[in-house]
C-alpha atoms as a PDB file:
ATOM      1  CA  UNK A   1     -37.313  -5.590 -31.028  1.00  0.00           C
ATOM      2  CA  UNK A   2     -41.176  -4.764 -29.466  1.00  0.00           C
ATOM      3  CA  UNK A   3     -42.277  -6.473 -32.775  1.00  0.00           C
ATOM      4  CA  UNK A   4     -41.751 -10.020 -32.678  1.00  0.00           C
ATOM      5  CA  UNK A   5     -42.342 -10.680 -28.758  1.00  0.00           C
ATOM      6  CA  UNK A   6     -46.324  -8.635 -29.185  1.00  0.00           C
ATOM      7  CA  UNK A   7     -46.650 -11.387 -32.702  1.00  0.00           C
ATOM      8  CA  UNK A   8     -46.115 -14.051 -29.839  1.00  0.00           C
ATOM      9  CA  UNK A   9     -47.975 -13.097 -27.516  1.00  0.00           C
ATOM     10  CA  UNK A  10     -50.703 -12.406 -30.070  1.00  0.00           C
ATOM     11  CA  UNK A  11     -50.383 -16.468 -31.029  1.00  0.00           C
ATOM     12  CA  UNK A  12     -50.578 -17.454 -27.217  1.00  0.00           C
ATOM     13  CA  UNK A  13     -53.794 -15.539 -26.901  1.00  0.00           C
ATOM     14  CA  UNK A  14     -55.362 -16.606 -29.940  1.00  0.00           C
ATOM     15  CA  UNK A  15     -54.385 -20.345 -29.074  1.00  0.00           C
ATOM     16  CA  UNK A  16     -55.979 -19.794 -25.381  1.00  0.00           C
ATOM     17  CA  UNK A  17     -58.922 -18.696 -27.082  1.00  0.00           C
ATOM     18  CA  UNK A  18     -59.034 -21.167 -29.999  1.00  0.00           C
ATOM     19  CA  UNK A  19     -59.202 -24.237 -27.376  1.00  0.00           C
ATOM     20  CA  UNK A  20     -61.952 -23.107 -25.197  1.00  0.00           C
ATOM     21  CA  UNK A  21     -65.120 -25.884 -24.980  1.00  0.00           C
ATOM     22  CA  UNK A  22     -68.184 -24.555 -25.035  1.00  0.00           C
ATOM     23  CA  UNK A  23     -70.113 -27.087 -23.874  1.00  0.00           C
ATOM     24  CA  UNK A  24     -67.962 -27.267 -20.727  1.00  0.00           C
ATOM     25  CA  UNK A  25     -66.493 -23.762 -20.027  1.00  0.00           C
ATOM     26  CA  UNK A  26     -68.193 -20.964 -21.356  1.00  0.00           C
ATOM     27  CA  UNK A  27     -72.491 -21.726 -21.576  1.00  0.00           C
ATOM     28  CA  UNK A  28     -72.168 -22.623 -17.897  1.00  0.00           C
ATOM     29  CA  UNK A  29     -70.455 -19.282 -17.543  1.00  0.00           C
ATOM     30  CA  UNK A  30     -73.453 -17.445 -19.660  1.00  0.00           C
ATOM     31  CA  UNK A  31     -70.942 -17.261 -22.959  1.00  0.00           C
ATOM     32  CA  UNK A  32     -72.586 -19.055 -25.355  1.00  0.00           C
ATOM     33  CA  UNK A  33     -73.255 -17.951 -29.195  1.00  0.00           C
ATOM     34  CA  UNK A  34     -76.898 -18.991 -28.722  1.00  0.00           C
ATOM     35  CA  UNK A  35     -77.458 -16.886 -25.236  1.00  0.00           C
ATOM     36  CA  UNK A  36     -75.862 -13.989 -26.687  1.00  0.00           C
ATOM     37  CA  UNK A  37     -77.247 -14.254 -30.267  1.00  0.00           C
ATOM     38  CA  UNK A  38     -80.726 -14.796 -28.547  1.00  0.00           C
ATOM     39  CA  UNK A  39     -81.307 -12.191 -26.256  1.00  0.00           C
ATOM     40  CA  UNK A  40     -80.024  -9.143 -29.051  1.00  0.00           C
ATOM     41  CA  UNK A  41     -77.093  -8.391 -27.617  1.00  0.00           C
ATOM     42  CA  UNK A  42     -74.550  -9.127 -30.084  1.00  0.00           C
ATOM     43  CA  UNK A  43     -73.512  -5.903 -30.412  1.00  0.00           C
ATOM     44  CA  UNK A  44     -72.357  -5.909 -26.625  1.00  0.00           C
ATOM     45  CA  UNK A  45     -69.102  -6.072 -25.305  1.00  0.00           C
ATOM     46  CA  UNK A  46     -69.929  -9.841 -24.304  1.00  0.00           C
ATOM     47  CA  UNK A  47     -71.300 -10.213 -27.336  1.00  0.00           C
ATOM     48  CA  UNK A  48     -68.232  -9.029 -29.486  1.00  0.00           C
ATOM     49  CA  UNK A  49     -65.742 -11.204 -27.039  1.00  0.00           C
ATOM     50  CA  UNK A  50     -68.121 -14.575 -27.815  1.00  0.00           C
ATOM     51  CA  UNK A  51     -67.692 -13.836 -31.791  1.00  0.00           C
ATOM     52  CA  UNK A  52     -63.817 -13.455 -31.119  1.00  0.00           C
ATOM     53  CA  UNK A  53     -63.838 -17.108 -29.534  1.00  0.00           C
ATOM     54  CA  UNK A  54     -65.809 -18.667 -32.102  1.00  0.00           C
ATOM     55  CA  UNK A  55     -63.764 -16.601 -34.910  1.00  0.00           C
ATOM     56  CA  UNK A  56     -60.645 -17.855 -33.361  1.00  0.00           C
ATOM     57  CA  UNK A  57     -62.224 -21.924 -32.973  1.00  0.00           C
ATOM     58  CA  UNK A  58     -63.292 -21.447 -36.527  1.00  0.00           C
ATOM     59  CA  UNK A  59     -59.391 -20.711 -37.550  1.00  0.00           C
ATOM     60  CA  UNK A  60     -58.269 -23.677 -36.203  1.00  0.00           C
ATOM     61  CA  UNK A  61     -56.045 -24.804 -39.072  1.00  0.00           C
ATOM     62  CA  UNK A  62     -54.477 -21.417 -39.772  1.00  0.00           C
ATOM     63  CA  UNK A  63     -53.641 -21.572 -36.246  1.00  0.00           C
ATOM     64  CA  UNK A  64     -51.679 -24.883 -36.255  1.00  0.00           C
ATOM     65  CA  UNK A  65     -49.757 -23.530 -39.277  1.00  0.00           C
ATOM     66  CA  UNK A  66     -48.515 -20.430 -37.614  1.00  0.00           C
ATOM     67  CA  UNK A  67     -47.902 -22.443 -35.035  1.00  0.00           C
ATOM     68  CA  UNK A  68     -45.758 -24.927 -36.570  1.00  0.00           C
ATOM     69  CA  UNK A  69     -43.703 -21.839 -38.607  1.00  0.00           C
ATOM     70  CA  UNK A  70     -43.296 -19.775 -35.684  1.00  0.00           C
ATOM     71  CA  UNK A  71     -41.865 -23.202 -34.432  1.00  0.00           C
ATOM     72  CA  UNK A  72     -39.413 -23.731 -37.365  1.00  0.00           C
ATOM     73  CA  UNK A  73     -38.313 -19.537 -37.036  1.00  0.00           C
ATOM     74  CA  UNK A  74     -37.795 -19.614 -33.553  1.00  0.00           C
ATOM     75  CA  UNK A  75     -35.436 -23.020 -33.792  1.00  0.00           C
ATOM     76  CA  UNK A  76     -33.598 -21.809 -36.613  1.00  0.00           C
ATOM     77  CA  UNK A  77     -32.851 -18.412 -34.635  1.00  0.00           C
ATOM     78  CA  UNK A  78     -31.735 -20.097 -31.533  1.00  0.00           C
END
């Protein structure tokens, strides 16, 4: 019952994450891979969030996939 719902929510986030610009949204904000990567402190907190976005923008296409099925499941289950 607590299983399926936390899956979705799981999706949501990684799509928020997935779709964030750097160039617009996070190196004004200080998140970029090169600040972080430059200054040693990758192994930060900051550091370990800005390798989670750019995990997540790298899985793009795995993304839309589990997108599309968790689409097709949740039609087919009303």
């Amino acid at each position: 019952m607590f299983f399926w719902p936390f899956l979705e929510g799981l999706l949501i986030l990684a799509n928020a994450l997935a779709i964030l610009n750097e160039d617009r949204f996070l190196a004004p904000r200080g998140w970029s891979m090169s600040e972080v990567s430059g200054n040693g402190r990758s192994k930060s907190l900051k550091g370990q969030i800005v390798g989670l976005i750019y995990a997540t923008q790298f899985f793009r296409m795995p993304l839309i996939a589990l997108n599309v099925l968790i689409i097709v499941v949740k039609l087919m289950s009303g």
